[in-house]
C-alpha atoms as a PDB file:
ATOM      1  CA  UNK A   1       4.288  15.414   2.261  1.00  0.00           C
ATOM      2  CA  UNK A   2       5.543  13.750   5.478  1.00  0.00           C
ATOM      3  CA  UNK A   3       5.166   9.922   5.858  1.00  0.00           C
ATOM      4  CA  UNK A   4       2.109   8.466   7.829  1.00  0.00           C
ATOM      5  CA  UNK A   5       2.673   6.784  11.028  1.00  0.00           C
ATOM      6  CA  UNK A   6       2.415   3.432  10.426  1.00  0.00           C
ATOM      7  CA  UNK A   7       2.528   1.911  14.373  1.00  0.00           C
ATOM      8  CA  UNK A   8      -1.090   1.392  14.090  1.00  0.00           C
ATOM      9  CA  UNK A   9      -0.631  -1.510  11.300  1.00  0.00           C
ATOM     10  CA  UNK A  10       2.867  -2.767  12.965  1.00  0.00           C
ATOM     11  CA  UNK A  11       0.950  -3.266  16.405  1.00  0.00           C
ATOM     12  CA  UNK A  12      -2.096  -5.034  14.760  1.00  0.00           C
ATOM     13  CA  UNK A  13       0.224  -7.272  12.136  1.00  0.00           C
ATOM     14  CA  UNK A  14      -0.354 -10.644  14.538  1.00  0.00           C
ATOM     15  CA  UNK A  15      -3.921 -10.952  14.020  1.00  0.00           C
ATOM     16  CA  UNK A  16      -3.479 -10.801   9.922  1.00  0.00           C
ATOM     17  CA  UNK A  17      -2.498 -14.322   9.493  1.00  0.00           C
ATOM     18  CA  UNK A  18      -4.879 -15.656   7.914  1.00  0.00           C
ATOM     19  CA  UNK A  19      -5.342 -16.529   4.093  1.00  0.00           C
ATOM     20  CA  UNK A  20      -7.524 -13.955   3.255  1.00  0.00           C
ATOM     21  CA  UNK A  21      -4.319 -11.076   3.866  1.00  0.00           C
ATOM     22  CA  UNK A  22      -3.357 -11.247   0.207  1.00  0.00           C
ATOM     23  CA  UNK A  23      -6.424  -9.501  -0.574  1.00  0.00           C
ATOM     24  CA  UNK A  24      -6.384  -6.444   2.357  1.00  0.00           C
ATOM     25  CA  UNK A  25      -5.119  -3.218   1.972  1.00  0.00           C
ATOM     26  CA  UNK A  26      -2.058  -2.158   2.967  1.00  0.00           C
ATOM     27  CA  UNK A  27      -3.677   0.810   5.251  1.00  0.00           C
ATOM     28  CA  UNK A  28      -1.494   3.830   6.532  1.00  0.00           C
ATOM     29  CA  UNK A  29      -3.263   5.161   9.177  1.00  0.00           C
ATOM     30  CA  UNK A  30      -3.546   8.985  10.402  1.00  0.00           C
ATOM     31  CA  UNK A  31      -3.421   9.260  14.069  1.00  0.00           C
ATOM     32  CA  UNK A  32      -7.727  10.102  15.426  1.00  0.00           C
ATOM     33  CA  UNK A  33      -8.795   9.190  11.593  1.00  0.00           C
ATOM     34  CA  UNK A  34     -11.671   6.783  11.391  1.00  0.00           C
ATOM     35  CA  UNK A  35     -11.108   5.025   7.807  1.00  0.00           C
ATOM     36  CA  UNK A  36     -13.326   2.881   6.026  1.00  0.00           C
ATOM     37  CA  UNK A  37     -12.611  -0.320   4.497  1.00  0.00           C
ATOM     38  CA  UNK A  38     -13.099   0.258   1.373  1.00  0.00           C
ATOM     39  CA  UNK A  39     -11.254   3.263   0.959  1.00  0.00           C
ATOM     40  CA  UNK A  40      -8.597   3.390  -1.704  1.00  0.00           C
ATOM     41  CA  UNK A  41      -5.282   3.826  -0.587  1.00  0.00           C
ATOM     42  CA  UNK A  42      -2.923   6.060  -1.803  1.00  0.00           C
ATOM     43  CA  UNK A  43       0.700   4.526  -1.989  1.00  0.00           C
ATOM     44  CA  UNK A  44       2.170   7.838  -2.484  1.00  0.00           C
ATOM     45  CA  UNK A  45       1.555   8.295   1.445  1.00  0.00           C
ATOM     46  CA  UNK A  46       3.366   4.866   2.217  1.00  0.00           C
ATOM     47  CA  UNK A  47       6.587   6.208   4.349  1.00  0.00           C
ATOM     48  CA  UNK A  48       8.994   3.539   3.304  1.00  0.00           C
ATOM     49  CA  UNK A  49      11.437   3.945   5.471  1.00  0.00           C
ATOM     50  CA  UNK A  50       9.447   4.088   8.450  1.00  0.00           C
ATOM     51  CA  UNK A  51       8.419   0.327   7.268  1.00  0.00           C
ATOM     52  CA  UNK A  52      11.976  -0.824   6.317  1.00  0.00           C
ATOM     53  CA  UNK A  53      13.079   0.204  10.206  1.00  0.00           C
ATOM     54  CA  UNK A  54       9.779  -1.975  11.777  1.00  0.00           C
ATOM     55  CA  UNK A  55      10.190  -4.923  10.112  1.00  0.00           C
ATOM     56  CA  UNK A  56      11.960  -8.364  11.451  1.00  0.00           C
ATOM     57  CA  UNK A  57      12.044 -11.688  10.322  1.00  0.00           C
ATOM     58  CA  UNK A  58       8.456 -12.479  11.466  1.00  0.00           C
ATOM     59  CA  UNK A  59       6.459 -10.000   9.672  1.00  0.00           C
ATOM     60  CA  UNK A  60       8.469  -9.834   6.235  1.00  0.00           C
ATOM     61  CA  UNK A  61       6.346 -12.275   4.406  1.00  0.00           C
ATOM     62  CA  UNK A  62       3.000 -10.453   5.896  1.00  0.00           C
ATOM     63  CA  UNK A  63       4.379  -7.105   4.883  1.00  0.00           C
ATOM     64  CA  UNK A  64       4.999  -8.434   1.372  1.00  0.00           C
ATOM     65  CA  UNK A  65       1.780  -9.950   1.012  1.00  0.00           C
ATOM     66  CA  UNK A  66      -0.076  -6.498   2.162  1.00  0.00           C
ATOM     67  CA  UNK A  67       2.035  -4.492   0.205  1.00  0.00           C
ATOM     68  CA  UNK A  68       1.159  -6.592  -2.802  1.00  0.00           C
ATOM     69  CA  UNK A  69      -2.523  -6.221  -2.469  1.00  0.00           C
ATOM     70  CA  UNK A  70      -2.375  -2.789  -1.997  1.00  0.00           C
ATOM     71  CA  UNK A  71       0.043  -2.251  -5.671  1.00  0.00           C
ATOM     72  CA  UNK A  72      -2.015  -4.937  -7.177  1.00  0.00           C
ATOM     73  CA  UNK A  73      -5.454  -3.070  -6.711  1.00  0.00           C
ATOM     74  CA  UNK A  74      -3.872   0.277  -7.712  1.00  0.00           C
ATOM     75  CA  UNK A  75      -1.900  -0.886 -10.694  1.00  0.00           C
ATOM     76  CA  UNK A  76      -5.470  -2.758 -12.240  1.00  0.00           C
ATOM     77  CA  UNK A  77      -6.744   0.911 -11.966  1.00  0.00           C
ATOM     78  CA  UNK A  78      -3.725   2.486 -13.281  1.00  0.00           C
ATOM     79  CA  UNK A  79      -4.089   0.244 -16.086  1.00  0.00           C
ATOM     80  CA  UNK A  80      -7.453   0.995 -16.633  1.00  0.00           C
ATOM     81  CA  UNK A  81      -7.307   4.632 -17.276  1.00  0.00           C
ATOM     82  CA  UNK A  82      -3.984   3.877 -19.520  1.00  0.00           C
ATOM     83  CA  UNK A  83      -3.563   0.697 -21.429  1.00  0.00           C
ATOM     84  CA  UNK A  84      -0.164   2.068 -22.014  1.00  0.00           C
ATOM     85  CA  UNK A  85       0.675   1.154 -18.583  1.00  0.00           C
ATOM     86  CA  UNK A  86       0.508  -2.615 -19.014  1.00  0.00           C
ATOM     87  CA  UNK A  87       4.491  -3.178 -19.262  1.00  0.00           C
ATOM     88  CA  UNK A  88       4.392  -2.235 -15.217  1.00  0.00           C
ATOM     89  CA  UNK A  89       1.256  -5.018 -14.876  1.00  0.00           C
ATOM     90  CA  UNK A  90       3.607  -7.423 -16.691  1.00  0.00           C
ATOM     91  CA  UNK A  91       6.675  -6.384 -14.486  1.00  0.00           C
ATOM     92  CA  UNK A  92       4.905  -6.533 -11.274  1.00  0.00           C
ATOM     93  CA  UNK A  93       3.491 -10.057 -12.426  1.00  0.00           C
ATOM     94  CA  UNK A  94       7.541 -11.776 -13.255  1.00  0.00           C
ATOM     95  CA  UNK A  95       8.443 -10.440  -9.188  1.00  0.00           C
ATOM     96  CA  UNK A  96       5.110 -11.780  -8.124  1.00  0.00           C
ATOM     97  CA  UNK A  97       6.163 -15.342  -9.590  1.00  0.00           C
ATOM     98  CA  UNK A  98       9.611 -15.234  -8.790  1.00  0.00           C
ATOM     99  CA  UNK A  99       8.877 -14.455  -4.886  1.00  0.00           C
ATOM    100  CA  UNK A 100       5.956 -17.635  -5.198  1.00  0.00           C
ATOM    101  CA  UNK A 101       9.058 -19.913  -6.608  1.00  0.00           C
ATOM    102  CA  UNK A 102      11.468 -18.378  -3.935  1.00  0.00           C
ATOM    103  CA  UNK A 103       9.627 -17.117  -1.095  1.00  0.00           C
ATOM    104  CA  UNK A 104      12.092 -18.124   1.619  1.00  0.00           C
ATOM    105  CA  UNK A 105      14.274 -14.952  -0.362  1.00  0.00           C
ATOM    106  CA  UNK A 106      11.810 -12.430   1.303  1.00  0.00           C
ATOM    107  CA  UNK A 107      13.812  -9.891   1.896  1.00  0.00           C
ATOM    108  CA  UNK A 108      14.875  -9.380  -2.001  1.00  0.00           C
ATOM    109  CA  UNK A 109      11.851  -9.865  -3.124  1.00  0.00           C
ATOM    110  CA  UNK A 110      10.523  -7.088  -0.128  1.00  0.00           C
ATOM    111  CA  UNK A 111      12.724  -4.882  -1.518  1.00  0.00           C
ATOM    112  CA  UNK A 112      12.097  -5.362  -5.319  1.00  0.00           C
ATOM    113  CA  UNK A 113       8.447  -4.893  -4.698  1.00  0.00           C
ATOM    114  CA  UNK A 114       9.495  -1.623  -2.512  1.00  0.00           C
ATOM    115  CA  UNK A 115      11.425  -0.157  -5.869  1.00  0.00           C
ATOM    116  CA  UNK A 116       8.974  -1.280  -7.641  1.00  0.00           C
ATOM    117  CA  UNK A 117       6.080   0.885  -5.756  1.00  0.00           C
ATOM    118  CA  UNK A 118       8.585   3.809  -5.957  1.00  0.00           C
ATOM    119  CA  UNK A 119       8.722   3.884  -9.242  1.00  0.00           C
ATOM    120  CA  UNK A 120       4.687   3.629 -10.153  1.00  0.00           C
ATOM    121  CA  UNK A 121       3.912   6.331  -7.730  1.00  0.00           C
ATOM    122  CA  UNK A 122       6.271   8.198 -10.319  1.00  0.00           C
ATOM    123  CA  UNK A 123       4.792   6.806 -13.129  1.00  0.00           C
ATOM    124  CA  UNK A 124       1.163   7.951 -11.731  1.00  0.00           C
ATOM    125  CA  UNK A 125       2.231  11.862 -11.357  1.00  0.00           C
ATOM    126  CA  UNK A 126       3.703  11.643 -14.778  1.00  0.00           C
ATOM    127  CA  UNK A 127       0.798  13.124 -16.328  1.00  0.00           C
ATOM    128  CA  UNK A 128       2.261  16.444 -14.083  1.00  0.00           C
ATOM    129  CA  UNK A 129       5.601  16.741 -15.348  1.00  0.00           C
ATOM    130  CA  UNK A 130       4.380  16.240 -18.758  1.00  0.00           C
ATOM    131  CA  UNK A 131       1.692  19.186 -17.993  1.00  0.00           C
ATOM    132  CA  UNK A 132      -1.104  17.032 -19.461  1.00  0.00           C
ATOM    133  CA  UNK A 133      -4.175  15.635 -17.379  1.00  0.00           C
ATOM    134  CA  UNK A 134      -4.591  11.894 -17.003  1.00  0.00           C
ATOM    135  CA  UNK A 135      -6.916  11.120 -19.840  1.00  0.00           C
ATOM    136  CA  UNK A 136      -4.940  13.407 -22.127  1.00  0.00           C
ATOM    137  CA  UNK A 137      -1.772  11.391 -20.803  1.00  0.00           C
ATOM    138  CA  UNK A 138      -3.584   8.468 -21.676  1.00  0.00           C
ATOM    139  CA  UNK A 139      -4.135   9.615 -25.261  1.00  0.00           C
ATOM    140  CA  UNK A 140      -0.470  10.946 -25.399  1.00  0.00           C
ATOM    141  CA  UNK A 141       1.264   7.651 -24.924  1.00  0.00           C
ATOM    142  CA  UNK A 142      -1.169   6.354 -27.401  1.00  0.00           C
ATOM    143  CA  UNK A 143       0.321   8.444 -30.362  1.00  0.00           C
ATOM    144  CA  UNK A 144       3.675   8.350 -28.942  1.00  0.00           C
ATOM    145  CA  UNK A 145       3.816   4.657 -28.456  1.00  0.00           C
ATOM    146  CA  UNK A 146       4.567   3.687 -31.880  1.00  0.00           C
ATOM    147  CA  UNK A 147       6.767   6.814 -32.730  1.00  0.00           C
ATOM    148  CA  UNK A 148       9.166   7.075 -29.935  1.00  0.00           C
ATOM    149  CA  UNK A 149      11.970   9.365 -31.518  1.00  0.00           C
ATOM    150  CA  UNK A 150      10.017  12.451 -31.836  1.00  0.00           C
ATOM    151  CA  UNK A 151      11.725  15.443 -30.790  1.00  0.00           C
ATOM    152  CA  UNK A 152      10.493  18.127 -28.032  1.00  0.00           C
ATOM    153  CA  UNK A 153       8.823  20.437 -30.849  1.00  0.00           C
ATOM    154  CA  UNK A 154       7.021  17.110 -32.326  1.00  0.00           C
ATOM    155  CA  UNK A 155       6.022  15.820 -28.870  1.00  0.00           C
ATOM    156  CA  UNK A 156       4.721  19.311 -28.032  1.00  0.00           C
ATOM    157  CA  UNK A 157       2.469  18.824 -31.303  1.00  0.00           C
ATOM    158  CA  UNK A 158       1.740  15.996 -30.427  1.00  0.00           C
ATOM    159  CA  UNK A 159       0.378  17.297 -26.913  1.00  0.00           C
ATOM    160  CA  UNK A 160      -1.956  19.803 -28.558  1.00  0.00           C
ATOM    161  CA  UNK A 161      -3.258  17.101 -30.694  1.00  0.00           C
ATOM    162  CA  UNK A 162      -4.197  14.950 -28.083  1.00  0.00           C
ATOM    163  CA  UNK A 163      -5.700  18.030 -25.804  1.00  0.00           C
ATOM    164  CA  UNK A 164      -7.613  19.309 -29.081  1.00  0.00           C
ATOM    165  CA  UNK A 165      -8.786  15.919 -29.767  1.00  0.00           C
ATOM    166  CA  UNK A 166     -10.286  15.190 -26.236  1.00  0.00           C
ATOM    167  CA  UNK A 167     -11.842  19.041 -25.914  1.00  0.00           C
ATOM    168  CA  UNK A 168     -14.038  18.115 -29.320  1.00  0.00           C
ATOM    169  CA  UNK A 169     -14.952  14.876 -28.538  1.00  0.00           C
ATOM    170  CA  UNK A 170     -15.869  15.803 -25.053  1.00  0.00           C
ATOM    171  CA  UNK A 171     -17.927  18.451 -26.342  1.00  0.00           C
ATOM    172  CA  UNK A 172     -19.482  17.480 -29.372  1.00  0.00           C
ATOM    173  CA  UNK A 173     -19.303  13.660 -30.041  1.00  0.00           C
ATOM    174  CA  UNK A 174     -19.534  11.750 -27.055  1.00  0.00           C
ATOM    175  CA  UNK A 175     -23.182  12.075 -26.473  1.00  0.00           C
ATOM    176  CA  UNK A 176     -25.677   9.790 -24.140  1.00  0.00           C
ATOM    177  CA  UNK A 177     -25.578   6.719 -25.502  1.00  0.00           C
ATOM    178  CA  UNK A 178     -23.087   7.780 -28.386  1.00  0.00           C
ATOM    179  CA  UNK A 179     -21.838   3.688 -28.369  1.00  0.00           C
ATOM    180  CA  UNK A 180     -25.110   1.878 -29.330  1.00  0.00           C
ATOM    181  CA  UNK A 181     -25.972   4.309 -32.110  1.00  0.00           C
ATOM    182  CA  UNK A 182     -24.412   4.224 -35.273  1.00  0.00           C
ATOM    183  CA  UNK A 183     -24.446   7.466 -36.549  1.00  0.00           C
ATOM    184  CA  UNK A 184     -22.648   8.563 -32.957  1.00  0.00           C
ATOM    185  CA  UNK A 185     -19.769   6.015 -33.368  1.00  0.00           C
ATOM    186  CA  UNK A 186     -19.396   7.250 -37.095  1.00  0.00           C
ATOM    187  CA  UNK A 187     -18.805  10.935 -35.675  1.00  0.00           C
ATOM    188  CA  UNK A 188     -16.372  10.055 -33.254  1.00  0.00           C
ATOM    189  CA  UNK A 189     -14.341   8.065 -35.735  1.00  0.00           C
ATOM    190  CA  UNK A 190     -14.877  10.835 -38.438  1.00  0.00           C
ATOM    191  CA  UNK A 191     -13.295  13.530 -35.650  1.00  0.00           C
ATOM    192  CA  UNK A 192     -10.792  11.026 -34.367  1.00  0.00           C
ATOM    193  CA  UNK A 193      -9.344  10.523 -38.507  1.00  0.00           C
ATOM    194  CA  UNK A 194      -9.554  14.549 -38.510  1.00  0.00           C
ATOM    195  CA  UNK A 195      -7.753  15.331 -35.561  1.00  0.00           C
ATOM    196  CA  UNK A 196      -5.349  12.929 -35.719  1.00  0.00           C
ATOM    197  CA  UNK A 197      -4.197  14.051 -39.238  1.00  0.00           C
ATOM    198  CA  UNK A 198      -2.729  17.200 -37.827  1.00  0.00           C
ATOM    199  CA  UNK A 199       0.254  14.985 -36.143  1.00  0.00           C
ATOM    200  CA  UNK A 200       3.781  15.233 -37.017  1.00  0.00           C
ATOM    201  CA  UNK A 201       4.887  14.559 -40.807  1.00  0.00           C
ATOM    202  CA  UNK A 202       7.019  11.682 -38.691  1.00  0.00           C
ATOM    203  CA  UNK A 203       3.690  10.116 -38.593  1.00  0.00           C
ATOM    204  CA  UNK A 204       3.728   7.776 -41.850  1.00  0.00           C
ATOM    205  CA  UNK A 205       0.330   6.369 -42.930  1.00  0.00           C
ATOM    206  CA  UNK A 206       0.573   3.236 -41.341  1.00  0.00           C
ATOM    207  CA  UNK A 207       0.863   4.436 -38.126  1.00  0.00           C
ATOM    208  CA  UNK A 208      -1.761   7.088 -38.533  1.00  0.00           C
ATOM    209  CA  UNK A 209      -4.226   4.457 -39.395  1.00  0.00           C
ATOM    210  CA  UNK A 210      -3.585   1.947 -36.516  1.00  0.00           C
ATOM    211  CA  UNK A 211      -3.846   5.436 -33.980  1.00  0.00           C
ATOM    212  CA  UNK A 212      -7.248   6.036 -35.591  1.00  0.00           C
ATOM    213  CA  UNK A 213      -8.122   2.532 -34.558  1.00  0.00           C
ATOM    214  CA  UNK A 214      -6.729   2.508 -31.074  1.00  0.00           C
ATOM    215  CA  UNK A 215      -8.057   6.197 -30.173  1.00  0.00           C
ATOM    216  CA  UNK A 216     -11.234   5.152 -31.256  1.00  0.00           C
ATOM    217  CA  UNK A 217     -11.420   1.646 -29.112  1.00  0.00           C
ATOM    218  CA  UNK A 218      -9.874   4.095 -26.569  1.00  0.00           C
ATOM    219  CA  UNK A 219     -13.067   5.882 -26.409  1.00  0.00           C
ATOM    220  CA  UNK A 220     -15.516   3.410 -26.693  1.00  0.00           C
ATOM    221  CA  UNK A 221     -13.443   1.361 -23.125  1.00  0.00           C
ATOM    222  CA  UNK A 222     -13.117   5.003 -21.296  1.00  0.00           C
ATOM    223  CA  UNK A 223     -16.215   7.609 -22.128  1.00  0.00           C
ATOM    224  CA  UNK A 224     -19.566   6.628 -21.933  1.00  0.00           C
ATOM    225  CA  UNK A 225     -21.084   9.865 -23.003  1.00  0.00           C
ATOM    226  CA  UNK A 226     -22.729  12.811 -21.385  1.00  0.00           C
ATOM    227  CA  UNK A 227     -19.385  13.122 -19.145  1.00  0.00           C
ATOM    228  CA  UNK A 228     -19.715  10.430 -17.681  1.00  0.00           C
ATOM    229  CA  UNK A 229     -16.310   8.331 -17.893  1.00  0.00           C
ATOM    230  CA  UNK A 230     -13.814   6.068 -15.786  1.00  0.00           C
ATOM    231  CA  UNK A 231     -11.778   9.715 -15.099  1.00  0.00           C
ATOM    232  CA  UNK A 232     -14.813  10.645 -13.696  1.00  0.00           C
ATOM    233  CA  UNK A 233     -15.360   7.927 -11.680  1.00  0.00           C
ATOM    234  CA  UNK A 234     -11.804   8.195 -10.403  1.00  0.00           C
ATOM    235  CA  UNK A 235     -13.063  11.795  -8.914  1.00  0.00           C
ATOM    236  CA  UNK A 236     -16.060  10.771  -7.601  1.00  0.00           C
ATOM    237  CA  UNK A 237     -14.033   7.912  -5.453  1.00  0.00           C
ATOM    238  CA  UNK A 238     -11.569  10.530  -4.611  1.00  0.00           C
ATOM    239  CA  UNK A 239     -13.873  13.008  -3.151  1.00  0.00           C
ATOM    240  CA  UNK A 240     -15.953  10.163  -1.648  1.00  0.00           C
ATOM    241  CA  UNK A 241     -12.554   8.857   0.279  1.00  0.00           C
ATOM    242  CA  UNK A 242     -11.472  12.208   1.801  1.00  0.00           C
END
């Protein structure tokens, strides 16, 4: 996909100086598109070369400071749908404090954070490479977290344990309301033990029974019963932002 035009922000970047800037969105603009404020912005469209070329002494620290609002917002929500994903919150945090303790270094500090967007726009199409959805990624890196030598034919197990799983709960456990009843929760952990006992013999006891505990309090943070989830609510921003 070609890179947005971003004149529209360059021209505009003088009247941004003020302290709330840390909190705006870094905004890529199509030319004759009306966008609202609160629309989420997708950092995959970010043409980063295009804003490497524009920028000059004045407007690094502004840049920086939009840029980081912008990764900020979309790494909390990366986060959310995949706890896994809290080594990036942790990474983007330590360049975050180093630029506050150095912030005369713009520049490598502009371009760490740059990298740094690069690679989570990666890390957010993973789930295509690996041929898995983004909840079922979310499950994957839970049972692969702890057992990182598996081979391709384990991880491939692996895969159809985590799609299996999420295809029964979906359609049998995680009724209205399935969280504030008992006998609900009790079904979902019974199904999460089953399922979950079909992984590789890699998997030693141990292991098994700390998964059964995280895919569980998995479930209970993400699904909320009668489909109604924080995917879904990623889909119905999506569809509300086009």
């Amino acid at each position: 996909m070609p890179g947005s035009d971003i004149s529209e922000i360059m021209g505009g970047v003088e009247q941004l100086m003020d302290i709330s800037i840390a909190t705006k969105d870094y905004i890529i603009r199509e030319p004759g598109v009306t966008y609202d404020t609160h629309t989420l912005i997708d950092l995959n469209q970010i043409d980063f070369d295009a804003l490497q070329a524009q920028l000059n002494t004045k407007h690094k620290h502004i840049e920086f400071e939009k840029l980081r609002g912008a990764v900020e917002r979309k790494l909390k929500r990366m986060v959310q749908l995949n706890k896994s994903r809290t080594n990036y919150y942790e990474r983007f945090q330590r360049l975050i404090d180093a630029y506050n303790a150095d912030s005369e270094n713009v520049d490598l500090y502009l371009h760490q954070l740059m990298a740094f967007t690069h690679n989570l726009n990666q890390e957010d199409q993973r789930h295509i490479s690996e041929q898995l959805s983004e909840e079922e990624l979310a499950v994957f890196d839970l049972l692969t977290r702890p057992n990182t030598a598996l081979s391709e034919q384990e991880k491939a197990e692996v895969k159809k344990v985590a799609r299996s799983l999420l295809e029964k709960l979906k359609r049998e456990k995680l009724v209205l309301d399935w969280r504030n009843k008992q006998q609900a929760r009790a079904n979902v952990k019974v199904t999460i033990e089953e399922m979950l006992d079909m992984l590789p013999p890699s998997y030693t006891l141990e292991i098994y029974s700390q998964l059964c505990t995280d895919v569980f309090q998995h479930m209970y943070e993400s699904y909320f019963g009668q489909g109604k989830s924080v995917y879904a609510w990623r889909v119905e921003s999506h569809v509300r932002s086009v």
